[in-house]
N, C-alpha and C. Protein backbone atom coordinates (compact mmCIF):
# COMPACT_ATOMS: atom_id res chain seq x y z
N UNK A 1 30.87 99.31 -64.20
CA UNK A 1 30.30 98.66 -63.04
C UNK A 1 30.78 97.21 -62.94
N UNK A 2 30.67 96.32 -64.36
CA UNK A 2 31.39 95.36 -64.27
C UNK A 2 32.87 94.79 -63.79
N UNK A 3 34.04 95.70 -63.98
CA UNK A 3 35.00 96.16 -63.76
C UNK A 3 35.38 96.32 -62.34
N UNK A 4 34.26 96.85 -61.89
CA UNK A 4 34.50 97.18 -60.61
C UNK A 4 33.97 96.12 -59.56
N UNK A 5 33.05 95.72 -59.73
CA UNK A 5 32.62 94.36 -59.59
C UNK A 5 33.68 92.91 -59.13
N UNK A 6 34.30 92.90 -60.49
CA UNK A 6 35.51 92.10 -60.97
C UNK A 6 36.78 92.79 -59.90
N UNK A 7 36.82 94.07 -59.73
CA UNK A 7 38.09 94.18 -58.49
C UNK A 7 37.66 93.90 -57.38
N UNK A 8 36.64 94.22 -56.70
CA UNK A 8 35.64 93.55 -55.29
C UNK A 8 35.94 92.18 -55.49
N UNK A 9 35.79 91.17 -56.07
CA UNK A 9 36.08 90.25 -56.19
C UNK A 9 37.25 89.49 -55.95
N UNK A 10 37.69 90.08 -56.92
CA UNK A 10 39.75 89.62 -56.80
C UNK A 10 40.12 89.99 -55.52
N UNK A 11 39.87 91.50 -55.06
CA UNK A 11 40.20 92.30 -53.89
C UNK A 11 40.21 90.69 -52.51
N UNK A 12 38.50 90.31 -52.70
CA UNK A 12 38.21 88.94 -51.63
C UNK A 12 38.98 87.98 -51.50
N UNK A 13 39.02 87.24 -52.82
CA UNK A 13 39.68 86.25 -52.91
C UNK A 13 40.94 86.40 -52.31
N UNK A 14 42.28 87.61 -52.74
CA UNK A 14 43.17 87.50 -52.23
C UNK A 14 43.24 87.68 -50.86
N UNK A 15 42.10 88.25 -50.21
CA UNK A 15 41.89 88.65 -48.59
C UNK A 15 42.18 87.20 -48.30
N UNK A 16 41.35 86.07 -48.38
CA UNK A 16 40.59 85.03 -48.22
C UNK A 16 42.05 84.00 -48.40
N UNK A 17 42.79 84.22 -49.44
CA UNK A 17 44.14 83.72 -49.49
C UNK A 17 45.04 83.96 -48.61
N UNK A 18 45.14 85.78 -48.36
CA UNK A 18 46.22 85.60 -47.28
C UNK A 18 45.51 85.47 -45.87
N UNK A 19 44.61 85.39 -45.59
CA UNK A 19 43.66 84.69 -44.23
C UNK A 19 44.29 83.37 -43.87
N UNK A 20 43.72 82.69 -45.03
CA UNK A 20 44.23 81.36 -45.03
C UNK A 20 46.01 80.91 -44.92
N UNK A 21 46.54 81.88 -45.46
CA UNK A 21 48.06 81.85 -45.81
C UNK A 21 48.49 82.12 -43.68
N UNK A 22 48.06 83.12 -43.53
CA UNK A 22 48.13 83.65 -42.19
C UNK A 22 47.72 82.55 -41.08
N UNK A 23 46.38 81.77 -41.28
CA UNK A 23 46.28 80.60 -40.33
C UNK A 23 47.36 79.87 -40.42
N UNK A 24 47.36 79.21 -41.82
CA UNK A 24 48.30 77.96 -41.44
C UNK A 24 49.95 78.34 -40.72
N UNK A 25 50.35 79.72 -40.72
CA UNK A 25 51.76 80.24 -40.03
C UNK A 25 51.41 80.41 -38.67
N UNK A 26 50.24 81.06 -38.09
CA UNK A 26 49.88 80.81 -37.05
C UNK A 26 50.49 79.18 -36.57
N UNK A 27 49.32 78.17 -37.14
CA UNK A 27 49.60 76.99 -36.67
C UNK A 27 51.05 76.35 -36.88
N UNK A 28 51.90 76.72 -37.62
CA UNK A 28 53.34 76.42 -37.89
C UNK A 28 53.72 77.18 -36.83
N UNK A 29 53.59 78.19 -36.31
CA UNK A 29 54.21 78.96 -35.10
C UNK A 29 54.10 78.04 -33.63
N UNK A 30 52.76 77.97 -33.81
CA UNK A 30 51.96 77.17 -32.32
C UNK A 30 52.79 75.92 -32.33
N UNK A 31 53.33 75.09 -33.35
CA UNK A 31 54.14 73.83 -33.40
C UNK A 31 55.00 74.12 -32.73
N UNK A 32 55.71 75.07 -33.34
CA UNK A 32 57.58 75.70 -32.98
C UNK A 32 57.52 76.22 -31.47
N UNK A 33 56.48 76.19 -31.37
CA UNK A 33 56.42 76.79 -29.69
C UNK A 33 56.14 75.44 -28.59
N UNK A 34 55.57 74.77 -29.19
CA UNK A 34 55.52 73.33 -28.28
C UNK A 34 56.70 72.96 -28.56
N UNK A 35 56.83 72.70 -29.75
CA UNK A 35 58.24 71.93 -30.12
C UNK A 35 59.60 72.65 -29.04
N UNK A 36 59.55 73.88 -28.87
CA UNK A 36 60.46 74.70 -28.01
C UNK A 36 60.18 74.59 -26.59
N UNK A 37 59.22 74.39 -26.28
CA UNK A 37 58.82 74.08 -24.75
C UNK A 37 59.44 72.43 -24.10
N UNK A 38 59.06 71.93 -25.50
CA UNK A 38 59.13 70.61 -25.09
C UNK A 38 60.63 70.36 -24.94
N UNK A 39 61.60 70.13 -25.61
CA UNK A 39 62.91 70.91 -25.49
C UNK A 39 63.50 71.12 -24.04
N UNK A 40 63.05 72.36 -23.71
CA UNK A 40 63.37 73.28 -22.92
C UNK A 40 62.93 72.77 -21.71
N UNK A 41 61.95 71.85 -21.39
CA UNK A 41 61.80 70.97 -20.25
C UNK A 41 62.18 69.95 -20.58
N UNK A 42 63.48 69.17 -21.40
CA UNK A 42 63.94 67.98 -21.31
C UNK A 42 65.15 68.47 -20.62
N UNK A 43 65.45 67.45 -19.94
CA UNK A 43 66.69 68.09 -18.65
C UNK A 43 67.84 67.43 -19.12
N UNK A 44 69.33 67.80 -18.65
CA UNK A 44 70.22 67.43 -19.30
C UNK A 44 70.35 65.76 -19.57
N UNK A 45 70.13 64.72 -18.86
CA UNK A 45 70.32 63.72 -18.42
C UNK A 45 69.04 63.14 -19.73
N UNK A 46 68.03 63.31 -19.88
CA UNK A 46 67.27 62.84 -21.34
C UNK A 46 68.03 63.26 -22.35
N UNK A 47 68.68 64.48 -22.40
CA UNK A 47 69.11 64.91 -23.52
C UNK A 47 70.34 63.55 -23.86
N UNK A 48 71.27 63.67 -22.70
CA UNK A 48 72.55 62.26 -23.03
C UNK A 48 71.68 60.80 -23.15
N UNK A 49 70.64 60.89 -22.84
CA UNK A 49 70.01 59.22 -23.46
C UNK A 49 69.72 59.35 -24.25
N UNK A 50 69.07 60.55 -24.95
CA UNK A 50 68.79 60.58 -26.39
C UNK A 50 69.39 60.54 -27.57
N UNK A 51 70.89 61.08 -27.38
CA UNK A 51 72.20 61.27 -27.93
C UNK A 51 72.57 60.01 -27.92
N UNK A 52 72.46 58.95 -26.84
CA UNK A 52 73.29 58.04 -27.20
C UNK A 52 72.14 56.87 -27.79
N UNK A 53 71.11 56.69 -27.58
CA UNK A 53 70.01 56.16 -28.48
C UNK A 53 70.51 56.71 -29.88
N UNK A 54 70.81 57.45 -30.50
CA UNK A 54 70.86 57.85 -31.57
C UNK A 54 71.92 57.45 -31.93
N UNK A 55 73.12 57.54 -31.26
CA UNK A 55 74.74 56.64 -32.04
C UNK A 55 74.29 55.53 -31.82
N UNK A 56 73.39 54.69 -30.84
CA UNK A 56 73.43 53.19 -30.91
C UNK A 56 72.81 53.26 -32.24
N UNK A 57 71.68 53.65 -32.68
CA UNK A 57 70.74 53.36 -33.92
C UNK A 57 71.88 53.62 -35.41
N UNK A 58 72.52 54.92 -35.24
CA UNK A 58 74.02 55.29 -36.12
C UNK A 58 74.68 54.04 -36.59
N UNK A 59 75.46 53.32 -35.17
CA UNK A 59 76.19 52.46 -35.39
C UNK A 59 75.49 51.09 -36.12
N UNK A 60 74.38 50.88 -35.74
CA UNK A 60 73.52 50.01 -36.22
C UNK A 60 73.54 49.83 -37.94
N UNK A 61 72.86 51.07 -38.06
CA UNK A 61 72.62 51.37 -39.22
C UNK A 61 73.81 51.49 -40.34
N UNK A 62 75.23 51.78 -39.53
CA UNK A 62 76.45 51.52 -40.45
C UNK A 62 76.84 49.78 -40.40
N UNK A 63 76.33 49.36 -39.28
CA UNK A 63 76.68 48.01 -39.53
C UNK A 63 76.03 47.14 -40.81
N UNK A 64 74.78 47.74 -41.20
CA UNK A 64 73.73 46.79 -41.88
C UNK A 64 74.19 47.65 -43.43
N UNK A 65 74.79 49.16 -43.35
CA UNK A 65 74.96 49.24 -44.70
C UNK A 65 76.10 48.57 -45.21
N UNK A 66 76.76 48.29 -44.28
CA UNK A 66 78.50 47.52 -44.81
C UNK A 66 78.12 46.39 -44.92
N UNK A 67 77.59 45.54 -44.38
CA UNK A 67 76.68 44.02 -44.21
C UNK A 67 75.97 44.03 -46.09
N UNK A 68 75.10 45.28 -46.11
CA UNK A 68 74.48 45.15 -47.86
C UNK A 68 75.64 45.58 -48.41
N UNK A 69 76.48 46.32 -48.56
CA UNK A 69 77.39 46.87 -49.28
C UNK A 69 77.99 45.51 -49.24
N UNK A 70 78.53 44.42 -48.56
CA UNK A 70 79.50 43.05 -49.21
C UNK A 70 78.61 42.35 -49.77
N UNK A 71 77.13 42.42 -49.54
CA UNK A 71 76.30 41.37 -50.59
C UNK A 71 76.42 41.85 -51.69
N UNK A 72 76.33 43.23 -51.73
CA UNK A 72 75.72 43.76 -52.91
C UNK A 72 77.17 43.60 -54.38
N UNK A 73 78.16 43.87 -53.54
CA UNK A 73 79.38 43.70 -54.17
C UNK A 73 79.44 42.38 -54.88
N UNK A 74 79.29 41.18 -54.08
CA UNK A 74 79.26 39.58 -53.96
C UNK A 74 78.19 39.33 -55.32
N UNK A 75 77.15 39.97 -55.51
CA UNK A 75 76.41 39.75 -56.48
C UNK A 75 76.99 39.97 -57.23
N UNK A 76 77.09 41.61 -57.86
CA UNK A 76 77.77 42.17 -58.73
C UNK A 76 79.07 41.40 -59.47
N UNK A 77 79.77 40.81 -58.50
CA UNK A 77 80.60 40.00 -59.02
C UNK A 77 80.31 38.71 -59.91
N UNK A 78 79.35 37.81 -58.85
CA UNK A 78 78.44 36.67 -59.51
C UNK A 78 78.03 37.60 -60.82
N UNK A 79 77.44 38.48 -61.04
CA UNK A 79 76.78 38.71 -62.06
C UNK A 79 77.78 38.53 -63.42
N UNK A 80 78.40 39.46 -62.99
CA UNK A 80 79.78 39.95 -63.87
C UNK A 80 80.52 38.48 -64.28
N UNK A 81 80.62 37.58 -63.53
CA UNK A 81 81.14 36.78 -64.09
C UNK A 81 80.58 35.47 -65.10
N UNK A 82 79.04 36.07 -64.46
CA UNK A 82 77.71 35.01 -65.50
C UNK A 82 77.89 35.29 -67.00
N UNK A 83 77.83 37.17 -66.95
CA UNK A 83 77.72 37.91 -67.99
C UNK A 83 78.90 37.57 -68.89
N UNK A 84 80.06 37.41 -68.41
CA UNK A 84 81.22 37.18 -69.08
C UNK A 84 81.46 35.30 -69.47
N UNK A 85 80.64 34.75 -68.64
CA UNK A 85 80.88 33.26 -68.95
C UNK A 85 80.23 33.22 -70.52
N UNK A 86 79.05 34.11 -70.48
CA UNK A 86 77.88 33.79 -71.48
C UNK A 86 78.33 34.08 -72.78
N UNK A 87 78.81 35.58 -72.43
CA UNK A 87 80.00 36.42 -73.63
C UNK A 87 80.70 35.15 -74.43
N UNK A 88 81.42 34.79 -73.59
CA UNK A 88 82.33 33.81 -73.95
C UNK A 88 81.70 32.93 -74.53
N UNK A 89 80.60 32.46 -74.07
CA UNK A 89 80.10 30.85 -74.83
C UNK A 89 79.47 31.39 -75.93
N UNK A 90 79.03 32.89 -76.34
CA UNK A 90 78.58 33.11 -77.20
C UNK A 90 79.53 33.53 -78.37
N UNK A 91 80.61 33.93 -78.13
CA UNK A 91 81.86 33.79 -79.33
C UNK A 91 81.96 32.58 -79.45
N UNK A 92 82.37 32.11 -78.51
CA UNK A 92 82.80 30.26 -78.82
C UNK A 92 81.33 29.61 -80.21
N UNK A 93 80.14 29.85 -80.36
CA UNK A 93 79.65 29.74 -80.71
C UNK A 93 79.23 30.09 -82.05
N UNK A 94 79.66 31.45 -82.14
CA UNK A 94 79.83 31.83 -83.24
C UNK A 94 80.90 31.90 -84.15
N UNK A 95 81.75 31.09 -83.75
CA UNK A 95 83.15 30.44 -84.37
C UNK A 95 82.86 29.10 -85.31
């Protein structure tokens, strides 16, 4: 009786899991369907402003990584050459 009990049980829980498993795909569906509507009433002419909003932000965004990419270099160098001044004064020192 216990046993059986114990499968009624488990039996729920997993009901109760894939219930729950089943809502939230529902609501992932209901997204994909706005998300597709919404889309599908943007007309060609939003679509090319949106495209080109997006290479302006592109180009942007390659400008500012090449912009950090020469600081970042510029340090690295400063660094490198601190590290090596120090090197040096520290043989000199231990001479």
């Amino acid at each position: 009786m216990n046993t059986l009990n114990n499968k009624v049980d488990d039996t729920e829980l997993q009901k109760r899991k894939l219930e729950e498993q089943v809502d939230r795909l529902n609501a992932e569906i209901s997204k994909f369907k706005a998300n597709e509507q919404l889309i599908a009433n943007t007309n060609a002419q939003n679509r090319a402003e949106i495209l080109a909003g997006q290479l302006d932000i592109k180009s942007k965004l390659d400008e500012e990584f090449k912009r950090q990419s020469e600081q970042y270099s510029q340090q690295i160098k400063e660094l490198r050459d601190k590290l090596d001044e120090k090197q040096r004064m520290g043989e000199e020192m231990k001479e």
